[in-house]
PDB file of N, CA and C in Angstrom:
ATOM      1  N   UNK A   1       0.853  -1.191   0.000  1.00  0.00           N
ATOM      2  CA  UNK A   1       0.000   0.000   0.000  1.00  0.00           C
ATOM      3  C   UNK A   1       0.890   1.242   0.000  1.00  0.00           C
ATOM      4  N   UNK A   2       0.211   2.306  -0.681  1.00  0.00           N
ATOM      5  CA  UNK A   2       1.107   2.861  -0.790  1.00  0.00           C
ATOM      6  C   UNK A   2       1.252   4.416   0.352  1.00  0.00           C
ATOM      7  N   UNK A   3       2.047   5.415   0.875  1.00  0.00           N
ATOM      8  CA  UNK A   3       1.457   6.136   1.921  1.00  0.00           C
ATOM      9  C   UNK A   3       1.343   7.289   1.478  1.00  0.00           C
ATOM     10  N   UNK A   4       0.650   8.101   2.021  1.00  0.00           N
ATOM     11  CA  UNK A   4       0.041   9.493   2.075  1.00  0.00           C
ATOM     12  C   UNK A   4       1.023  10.385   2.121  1.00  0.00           C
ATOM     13  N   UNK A   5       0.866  11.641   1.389  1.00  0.00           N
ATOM     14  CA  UNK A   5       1.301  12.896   1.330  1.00  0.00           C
ATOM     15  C   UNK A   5       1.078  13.831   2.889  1.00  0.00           C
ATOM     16  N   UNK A   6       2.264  14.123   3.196  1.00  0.00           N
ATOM     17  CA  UNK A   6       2.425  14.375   4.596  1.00  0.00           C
ATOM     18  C   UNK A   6       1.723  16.015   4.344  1.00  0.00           C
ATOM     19  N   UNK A   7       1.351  16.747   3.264  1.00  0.00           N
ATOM     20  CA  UNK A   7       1.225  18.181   3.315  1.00  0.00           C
ATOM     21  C   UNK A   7      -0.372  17.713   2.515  1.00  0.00           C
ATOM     22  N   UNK A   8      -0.739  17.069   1.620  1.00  0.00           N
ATOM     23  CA  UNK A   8      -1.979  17.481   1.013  1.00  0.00           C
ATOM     24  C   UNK A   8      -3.077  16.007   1.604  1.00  0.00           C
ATOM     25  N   UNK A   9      -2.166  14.940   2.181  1.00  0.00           N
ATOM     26  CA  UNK A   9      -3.239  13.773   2.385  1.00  0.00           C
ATOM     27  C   UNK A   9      -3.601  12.937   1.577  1.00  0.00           C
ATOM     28  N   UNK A  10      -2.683  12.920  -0.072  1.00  0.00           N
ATOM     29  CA  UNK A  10      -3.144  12.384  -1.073  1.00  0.00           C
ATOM     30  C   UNK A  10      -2.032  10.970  -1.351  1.00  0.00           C
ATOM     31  N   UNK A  11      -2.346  10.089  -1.797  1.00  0.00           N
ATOM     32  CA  UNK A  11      -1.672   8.454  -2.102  1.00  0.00           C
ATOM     33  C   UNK A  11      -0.292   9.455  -2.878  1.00  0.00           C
ATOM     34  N   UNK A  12       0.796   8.851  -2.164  1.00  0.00           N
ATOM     35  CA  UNK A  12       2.434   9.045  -2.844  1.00  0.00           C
ATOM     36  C   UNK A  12       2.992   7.850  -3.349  1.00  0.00           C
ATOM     37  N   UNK A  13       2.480   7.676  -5.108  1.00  0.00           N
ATOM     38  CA  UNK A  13       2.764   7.061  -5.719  1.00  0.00           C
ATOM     39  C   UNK A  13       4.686   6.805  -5.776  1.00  0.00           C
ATOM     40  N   UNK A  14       5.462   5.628  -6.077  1.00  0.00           N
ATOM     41  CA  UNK A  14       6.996   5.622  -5.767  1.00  0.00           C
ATOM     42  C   UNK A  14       7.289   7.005  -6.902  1.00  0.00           C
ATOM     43  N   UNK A  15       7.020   6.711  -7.965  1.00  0.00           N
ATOM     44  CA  UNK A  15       7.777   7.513  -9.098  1.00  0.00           C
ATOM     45  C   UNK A  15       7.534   9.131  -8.557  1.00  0.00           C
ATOM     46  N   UNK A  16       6.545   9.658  -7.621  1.00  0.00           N
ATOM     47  CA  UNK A  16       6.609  11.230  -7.167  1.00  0.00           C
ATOM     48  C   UNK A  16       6.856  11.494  -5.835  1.00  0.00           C
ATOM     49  N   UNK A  17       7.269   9.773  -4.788  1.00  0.00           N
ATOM     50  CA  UNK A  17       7.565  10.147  -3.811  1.00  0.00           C
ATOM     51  C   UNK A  17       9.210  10.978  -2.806  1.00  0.00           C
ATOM     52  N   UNK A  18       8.552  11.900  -2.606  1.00  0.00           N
ATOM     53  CA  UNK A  18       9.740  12.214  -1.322  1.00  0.00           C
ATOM     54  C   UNK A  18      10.125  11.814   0.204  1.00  0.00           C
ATOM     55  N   UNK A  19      10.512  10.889   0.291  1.00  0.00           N
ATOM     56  CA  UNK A  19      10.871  10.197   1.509  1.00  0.00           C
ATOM     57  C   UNK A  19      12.181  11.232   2.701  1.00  0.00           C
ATOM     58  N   UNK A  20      11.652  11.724   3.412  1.00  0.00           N
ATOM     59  CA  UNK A  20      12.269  13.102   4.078  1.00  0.00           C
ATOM     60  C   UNK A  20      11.507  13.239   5.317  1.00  0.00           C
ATOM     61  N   UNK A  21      12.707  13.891   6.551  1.00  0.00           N
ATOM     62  CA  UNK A  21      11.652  14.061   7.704  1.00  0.00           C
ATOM     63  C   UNK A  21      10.874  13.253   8.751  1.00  0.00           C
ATOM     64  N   UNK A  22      10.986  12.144   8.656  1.00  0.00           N
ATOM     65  CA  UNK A  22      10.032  10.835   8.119  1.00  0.00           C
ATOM     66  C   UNK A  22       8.965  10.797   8.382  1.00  0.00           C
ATOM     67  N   UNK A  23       8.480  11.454   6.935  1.00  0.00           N
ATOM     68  CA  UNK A  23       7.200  11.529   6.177  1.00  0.00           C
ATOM     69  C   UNK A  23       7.056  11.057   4.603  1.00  0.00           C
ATOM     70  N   UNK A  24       6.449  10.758   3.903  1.00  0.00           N
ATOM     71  CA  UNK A  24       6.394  10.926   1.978  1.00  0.00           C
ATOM     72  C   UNK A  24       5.473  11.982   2.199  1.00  0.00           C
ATOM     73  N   UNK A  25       6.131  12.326   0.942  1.00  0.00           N
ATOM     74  CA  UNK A  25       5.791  13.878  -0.065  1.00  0.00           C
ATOM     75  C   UNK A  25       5.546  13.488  -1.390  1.00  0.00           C
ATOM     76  N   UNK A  26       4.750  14.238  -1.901  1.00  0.00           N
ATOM     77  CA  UNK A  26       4.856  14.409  -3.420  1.00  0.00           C
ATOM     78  C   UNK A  26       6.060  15.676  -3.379  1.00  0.00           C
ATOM     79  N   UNK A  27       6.386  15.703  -4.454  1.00  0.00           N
ATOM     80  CA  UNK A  27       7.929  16.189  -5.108  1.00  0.00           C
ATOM     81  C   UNK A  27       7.247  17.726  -4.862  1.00  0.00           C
ATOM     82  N   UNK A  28       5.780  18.282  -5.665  1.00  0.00           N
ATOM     83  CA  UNK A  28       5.452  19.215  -5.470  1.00  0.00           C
ATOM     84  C   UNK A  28       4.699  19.816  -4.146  1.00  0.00           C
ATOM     85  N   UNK A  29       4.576  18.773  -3.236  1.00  0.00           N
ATOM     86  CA  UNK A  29       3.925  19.490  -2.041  1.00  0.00           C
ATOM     87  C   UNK A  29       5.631  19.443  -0.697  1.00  0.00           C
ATOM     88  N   UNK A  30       6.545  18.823  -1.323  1.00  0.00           N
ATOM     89  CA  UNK A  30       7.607  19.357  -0.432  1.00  0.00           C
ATOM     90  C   UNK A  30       8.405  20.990  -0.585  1.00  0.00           C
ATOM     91  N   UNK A  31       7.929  21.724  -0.317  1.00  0.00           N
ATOM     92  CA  UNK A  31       8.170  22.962  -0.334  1.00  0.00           C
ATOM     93  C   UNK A  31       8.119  23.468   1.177  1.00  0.00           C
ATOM     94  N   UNK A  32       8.475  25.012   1.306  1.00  0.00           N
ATOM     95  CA  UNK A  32       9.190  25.186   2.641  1.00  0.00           C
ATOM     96  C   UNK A  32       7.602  26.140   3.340  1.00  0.00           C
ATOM     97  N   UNK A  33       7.641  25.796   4.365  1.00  0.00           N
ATOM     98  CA  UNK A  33       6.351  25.866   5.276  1.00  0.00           C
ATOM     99  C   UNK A  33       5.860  27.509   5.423  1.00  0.00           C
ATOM    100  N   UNK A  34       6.855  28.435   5.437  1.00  0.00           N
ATOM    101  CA  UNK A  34       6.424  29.925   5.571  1.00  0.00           C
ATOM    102  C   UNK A  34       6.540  30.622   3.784  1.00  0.00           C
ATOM    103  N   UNK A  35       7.614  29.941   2.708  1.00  0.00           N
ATOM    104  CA  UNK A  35       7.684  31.180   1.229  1.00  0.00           C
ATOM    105  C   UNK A  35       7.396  29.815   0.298  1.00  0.00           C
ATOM    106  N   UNK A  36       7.097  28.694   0.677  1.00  0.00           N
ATOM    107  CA  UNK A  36       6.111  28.072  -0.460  1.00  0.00           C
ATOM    108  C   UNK A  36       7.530  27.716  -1.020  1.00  0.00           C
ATOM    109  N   UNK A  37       8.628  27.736  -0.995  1.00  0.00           N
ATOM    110  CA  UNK A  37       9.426  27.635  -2.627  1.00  0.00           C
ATOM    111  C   UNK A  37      10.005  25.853  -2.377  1.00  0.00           C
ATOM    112  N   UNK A  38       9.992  25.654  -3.696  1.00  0.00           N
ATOM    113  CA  UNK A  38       9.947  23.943  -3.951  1.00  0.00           C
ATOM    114  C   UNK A  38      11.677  23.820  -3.131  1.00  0.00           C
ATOM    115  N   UNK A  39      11.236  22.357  -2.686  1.00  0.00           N
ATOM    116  CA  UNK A  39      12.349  22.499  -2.187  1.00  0.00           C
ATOM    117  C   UNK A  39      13.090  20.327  -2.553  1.00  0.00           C
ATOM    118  N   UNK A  40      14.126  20.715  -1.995  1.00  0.00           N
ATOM    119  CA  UNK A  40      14.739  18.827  -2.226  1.00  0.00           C
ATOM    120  C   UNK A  40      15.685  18.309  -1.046  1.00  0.00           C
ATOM    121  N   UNK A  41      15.811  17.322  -1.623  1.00  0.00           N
ATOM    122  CA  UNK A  41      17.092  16.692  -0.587  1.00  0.00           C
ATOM    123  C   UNK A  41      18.458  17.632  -0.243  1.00  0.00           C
ATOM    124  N   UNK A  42      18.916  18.240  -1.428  1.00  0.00           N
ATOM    125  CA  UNK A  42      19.696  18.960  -1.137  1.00  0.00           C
ATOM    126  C   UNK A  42      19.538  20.405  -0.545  1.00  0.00           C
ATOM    127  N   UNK A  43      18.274  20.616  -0.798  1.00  0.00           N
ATOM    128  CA  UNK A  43      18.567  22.404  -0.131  1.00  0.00           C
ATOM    129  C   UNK A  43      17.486  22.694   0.888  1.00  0.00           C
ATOM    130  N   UNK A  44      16.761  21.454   1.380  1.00  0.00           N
ATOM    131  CA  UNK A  44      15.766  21.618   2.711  1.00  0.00           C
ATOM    132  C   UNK A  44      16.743  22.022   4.230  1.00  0.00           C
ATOM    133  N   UNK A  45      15.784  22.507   4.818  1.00  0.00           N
ATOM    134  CA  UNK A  45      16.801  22.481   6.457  1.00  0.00           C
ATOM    135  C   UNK A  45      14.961  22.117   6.879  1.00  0.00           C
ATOM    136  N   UNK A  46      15.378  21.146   7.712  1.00  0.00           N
ATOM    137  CA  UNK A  46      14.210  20.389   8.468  1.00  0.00           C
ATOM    138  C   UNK A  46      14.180  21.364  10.369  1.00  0.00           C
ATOM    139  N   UNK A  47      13.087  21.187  10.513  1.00  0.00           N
ATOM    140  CA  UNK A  47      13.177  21.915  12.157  1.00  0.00           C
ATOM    141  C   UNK A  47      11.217  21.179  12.325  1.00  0.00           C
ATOM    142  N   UNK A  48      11.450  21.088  13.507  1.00  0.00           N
ATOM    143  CA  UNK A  48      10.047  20.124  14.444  1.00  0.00           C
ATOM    144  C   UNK A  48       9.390  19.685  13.227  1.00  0.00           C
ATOM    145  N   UNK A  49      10.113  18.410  11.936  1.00  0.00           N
ATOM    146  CA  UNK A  49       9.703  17.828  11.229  1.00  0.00           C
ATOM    147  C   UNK A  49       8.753  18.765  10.570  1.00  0.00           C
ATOM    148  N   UNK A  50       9.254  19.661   9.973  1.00  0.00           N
ATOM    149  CA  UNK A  50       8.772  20.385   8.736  1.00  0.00           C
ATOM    150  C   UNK A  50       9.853  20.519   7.867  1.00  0.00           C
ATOM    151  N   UNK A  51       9.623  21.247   6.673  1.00  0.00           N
ATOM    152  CA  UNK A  51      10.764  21.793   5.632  1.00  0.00           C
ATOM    153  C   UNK A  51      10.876  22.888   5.606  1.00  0.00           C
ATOM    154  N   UNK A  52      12.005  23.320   5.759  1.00  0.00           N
ATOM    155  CA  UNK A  52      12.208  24.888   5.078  1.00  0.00           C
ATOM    156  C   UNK A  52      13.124  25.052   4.400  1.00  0.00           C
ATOM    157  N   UNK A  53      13.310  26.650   3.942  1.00  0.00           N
ATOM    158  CA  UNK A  53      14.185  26.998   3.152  1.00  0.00           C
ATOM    159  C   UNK A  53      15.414  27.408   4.466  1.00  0.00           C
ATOM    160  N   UNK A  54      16.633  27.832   4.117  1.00  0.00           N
ATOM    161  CA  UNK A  54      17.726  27.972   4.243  1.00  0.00           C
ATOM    162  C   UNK A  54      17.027  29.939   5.042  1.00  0.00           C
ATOM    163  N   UNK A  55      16.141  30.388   4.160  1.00  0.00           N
ATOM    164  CA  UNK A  55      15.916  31.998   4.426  1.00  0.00           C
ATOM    165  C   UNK A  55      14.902  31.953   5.506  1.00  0.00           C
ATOM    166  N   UNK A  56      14.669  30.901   5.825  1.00  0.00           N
ATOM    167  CA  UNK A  56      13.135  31.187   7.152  1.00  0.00           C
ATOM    168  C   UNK A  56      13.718  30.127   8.091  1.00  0.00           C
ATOM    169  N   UNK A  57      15.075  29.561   7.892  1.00  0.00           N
ATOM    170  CA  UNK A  57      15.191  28.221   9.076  1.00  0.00           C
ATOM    171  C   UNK A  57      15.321  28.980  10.261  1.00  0.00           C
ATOM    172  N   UNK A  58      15.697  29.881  10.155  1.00  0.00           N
ATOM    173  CA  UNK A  58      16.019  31.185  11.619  1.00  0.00           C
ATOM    174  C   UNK A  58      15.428  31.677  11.779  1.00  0.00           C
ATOM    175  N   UNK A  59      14.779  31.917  11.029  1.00  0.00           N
ATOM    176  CA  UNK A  59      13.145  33.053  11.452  1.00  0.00           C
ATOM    177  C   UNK A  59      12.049  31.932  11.915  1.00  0.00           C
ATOM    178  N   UNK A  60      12.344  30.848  11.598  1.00  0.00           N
ATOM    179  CA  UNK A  60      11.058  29.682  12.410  1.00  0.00           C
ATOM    180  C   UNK A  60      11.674  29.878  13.573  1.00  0.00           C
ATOM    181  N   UNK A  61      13.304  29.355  13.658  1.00  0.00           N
ATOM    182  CA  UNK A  61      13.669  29.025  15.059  1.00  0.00           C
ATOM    183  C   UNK A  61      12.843  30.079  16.644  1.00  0.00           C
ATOM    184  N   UNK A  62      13.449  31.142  15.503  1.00  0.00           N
ATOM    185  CA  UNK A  62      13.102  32.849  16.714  1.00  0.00           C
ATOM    186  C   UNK A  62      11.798  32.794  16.988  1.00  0.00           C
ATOM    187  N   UNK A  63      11.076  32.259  15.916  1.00  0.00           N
ATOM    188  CA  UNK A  63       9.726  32.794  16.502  1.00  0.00           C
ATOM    189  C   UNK A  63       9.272  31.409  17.442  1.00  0.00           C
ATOM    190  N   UNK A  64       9.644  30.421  17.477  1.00  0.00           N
ATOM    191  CA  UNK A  64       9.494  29.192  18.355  1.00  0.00           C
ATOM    192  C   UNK A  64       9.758  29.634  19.529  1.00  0.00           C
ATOM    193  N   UNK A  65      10.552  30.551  19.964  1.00  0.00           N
ATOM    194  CA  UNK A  65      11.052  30.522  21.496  1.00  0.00           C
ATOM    195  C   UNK A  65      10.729  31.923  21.999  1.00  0.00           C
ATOM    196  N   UNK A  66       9.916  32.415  20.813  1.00  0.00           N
ATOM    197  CA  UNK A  66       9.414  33.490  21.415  1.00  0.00           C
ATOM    198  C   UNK A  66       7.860  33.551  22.399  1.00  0.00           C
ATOM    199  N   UNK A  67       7.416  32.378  21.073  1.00  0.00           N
ATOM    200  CA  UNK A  67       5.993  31.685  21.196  1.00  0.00           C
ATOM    201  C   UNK A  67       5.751  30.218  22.479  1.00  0.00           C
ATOM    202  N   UNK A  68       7.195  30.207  23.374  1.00  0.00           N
ATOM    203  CA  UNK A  68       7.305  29.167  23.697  1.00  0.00           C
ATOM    204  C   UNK A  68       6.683  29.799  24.776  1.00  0.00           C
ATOM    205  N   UNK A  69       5.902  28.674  25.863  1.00  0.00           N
ATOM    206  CA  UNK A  69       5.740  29.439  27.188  1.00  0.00           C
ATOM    207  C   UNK A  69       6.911  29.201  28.139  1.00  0.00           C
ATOM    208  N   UNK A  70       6.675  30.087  29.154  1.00  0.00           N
ATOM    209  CA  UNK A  70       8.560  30.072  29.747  1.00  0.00           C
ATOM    210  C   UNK A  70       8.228  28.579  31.208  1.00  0.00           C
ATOM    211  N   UNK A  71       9.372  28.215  31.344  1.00  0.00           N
ATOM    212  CA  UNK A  71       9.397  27.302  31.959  1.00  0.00           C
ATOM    213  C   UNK A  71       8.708  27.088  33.370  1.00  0.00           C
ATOM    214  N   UNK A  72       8.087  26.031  34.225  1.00  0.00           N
ATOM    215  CA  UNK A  72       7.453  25.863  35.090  1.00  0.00           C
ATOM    216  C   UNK A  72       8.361  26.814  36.374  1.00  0.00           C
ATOM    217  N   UNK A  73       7.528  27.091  37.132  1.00  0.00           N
ATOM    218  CA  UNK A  73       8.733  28.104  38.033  1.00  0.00           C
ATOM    219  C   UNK A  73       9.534  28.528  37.818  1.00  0.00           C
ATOM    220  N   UNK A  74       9.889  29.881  36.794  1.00  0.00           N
ATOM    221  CA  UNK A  74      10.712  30.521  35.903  1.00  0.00           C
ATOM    222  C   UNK A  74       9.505  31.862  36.605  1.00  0.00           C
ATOM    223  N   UNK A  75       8.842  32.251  36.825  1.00  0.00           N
ATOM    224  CA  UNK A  75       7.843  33.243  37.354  1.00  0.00           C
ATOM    225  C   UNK A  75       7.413  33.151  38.603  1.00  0.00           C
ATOM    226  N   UNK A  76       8.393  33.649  39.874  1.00  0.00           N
ATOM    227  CA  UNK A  76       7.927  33.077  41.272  1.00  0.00           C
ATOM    228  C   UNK A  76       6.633  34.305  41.876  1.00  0.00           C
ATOM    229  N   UNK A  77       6.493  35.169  41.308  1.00  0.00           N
ATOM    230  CA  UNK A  77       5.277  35.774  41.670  1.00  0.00           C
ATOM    231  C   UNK A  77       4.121  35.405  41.606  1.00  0.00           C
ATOM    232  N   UNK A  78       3.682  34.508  40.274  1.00  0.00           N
ATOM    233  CA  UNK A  78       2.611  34.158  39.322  1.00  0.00           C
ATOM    234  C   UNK A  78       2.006  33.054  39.954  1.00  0.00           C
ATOM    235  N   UNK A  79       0.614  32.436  40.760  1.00  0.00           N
ATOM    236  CA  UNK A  79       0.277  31.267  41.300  1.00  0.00           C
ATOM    237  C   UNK A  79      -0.499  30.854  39.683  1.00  0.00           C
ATOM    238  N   UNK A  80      -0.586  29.265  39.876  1.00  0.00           N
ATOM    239  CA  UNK A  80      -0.751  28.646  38.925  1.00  0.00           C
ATOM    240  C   UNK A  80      -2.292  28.418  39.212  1.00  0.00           C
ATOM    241  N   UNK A  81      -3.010  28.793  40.817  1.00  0.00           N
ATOM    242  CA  UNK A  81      -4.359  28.682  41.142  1.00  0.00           C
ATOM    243  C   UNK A  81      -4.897  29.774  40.435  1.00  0.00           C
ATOM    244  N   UNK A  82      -4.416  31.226  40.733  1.00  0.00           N
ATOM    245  CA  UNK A  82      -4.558  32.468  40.901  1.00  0.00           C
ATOM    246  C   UNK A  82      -4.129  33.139  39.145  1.00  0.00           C
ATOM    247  N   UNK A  83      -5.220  34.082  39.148  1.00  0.00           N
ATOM    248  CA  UNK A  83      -4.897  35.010  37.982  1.00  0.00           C
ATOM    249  C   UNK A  83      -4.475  36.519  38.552  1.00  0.00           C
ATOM    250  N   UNK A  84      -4.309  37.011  38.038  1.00  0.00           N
ATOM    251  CA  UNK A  84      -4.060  38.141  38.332  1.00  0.00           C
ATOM    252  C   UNK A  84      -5.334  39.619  38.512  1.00  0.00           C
ATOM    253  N   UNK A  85      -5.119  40.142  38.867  1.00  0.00           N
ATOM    254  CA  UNK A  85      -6.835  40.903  39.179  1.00  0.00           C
ATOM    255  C   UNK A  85      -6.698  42.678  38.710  1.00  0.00           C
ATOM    256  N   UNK A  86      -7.678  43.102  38.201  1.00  0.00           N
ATOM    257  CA  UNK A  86      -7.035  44.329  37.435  1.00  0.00           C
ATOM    258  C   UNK A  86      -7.951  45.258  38.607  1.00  0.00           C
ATOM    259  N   UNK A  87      -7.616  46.681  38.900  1.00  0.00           N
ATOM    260  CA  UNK A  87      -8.383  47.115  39.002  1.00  0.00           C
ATOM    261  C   UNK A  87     -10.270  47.924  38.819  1.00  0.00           C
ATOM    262  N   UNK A  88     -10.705  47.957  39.649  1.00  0.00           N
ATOM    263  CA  UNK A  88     -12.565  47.591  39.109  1.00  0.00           C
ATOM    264  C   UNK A  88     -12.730  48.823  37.994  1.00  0.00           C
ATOM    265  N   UNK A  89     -12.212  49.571  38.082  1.00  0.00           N
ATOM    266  CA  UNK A  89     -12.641  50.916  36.803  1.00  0.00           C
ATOM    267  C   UNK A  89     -12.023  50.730  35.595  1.00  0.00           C
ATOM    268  N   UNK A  90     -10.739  49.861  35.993  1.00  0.00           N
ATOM    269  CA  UNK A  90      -9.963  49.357  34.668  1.00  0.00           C
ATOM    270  C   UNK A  90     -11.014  48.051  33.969  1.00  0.00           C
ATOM    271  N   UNK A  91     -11.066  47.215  35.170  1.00  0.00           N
ATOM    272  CA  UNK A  91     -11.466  45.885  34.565  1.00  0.00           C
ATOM    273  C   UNK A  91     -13.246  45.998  33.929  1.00  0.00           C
ATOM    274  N   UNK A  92     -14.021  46.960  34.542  1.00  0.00           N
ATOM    275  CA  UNK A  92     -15.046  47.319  33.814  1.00  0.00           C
ATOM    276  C   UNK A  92     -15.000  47.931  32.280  1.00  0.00           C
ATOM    277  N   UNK A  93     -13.716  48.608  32.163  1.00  0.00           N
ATOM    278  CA  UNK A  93     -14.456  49.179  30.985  1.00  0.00           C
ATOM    279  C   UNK A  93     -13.734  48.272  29.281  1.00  0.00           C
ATOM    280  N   UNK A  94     -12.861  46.860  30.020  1.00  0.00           N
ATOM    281  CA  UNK A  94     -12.455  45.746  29.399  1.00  0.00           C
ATOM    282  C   UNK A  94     -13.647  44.956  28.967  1.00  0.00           C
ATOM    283  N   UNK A  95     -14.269  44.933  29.977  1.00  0.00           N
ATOM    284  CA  UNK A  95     -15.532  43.724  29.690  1.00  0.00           C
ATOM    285  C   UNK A  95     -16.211  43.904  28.418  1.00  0.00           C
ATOM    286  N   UNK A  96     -17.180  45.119  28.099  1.00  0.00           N
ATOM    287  CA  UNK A  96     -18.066  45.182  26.561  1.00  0.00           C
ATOM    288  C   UNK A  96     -17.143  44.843  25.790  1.00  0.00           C
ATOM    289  N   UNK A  97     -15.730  44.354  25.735  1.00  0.00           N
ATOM    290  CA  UNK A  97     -15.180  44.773  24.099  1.00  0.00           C
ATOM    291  C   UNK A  97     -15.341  43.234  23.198  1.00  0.00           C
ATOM    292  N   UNK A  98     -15.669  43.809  21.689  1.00  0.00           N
ATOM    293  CA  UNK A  98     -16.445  43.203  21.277  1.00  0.00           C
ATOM    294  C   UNK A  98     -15.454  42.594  19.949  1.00  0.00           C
ATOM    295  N   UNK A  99     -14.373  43.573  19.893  1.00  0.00           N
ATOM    296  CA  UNK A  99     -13.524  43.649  18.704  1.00  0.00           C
ATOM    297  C   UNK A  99     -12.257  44.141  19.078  1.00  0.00           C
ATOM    298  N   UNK A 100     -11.087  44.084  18.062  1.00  0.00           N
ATOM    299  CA  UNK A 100     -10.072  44.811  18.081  1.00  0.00           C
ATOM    300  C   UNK A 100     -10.144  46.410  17.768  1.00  0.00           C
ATOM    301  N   UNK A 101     -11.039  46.140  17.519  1.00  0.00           N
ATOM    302  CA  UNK A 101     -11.460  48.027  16.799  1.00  0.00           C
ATOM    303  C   UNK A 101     -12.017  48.786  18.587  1.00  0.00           C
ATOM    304  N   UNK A 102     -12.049  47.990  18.740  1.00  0.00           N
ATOM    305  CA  UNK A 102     -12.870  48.365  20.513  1.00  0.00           C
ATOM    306  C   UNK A 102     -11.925  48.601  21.522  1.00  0.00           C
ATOM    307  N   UNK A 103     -11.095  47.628  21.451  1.00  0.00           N
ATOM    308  CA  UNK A 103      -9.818  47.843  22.199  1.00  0.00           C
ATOM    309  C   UNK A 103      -9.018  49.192  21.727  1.00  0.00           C
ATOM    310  N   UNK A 104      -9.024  49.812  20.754  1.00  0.00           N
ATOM    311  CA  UNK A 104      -8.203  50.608  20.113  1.00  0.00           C
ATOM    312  C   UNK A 104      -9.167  52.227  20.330  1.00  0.00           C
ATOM    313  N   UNK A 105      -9.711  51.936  21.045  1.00  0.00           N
ATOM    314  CA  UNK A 105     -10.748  53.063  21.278  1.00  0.00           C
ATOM    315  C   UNK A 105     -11.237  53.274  23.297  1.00  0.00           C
ATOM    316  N   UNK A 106     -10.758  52.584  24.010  1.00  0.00           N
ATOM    317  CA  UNK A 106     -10.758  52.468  25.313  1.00  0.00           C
ATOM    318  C   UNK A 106     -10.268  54.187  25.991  1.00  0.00           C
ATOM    319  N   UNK A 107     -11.206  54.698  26.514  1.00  0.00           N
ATOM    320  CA  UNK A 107     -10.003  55.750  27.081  1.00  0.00           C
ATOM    321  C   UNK A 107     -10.233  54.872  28.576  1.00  0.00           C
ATOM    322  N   UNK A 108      -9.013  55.146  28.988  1.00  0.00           N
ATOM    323  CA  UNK A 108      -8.596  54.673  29.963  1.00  0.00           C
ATOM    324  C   UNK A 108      -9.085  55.291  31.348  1.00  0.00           C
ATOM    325  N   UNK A 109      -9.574  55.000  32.060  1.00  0.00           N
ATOM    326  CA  UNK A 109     -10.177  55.870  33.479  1.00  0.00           C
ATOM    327  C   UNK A 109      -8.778  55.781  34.533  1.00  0.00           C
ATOM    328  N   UNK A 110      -8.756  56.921  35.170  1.00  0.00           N
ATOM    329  CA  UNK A 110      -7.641  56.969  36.161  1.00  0.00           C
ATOM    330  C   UNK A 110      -8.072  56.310  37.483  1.00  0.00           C
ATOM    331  N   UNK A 111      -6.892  55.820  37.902  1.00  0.00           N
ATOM    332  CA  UNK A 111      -6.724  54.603  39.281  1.00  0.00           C
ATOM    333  C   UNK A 111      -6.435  54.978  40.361  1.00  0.00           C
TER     334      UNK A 111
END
């Protein structure tokens, strides 16, 4: 039997498969995950089993550890029961918002 295209879900016949990552590809759905551009054995850079190009392998990395959450007790103020509590004139006039267009329009009441 034959296996699935790791990007579209479709049967990867031998003659169009890309064996990479370890996943199969069709030849045309191995391309790089953020600028689309076709990519191969020789000029992929792989990162958390995707493909990329050589021009976004660093710009995935950065944004991974930006997006990462920071480590368990790395924040000794912060309880993991407990949120944090805003003040009542602040935290009232948070509640109606309905949109980003709403947020961008808040005047702020003094504390």
């Amino acid at each position: 039997m034959n296996p699935q295209c790791a990007r579209c879900g479709k049967v990867v016949y031998p003659t169009e498969k890309v064996n990479c990552l370890d996943k199969y590809w069709h030849k045309g759905c191995f391309h790089c995950e953020v600028c689309k551009m076709a990519l191969n054995m020789n000029n992929y850079k792989g990162y958390e089993k995707k493909p990329y190009c050589n021009a976004f392998l660093e710009l995935q990395k950065q944004l991974s550890r930006i997006r990462a959450p920071p480590p368990p007790g790395s924040c000794p103020s912060a309880s993991p029961t407990s949120s944090p509590s805003l003040p009542p004139t602040l935290e009232s006039s948070l509640l109606p918002l309905t949109s980003s267009s709403d947020f961008l329009n808040i005047k702020w009441n003094s504390v």
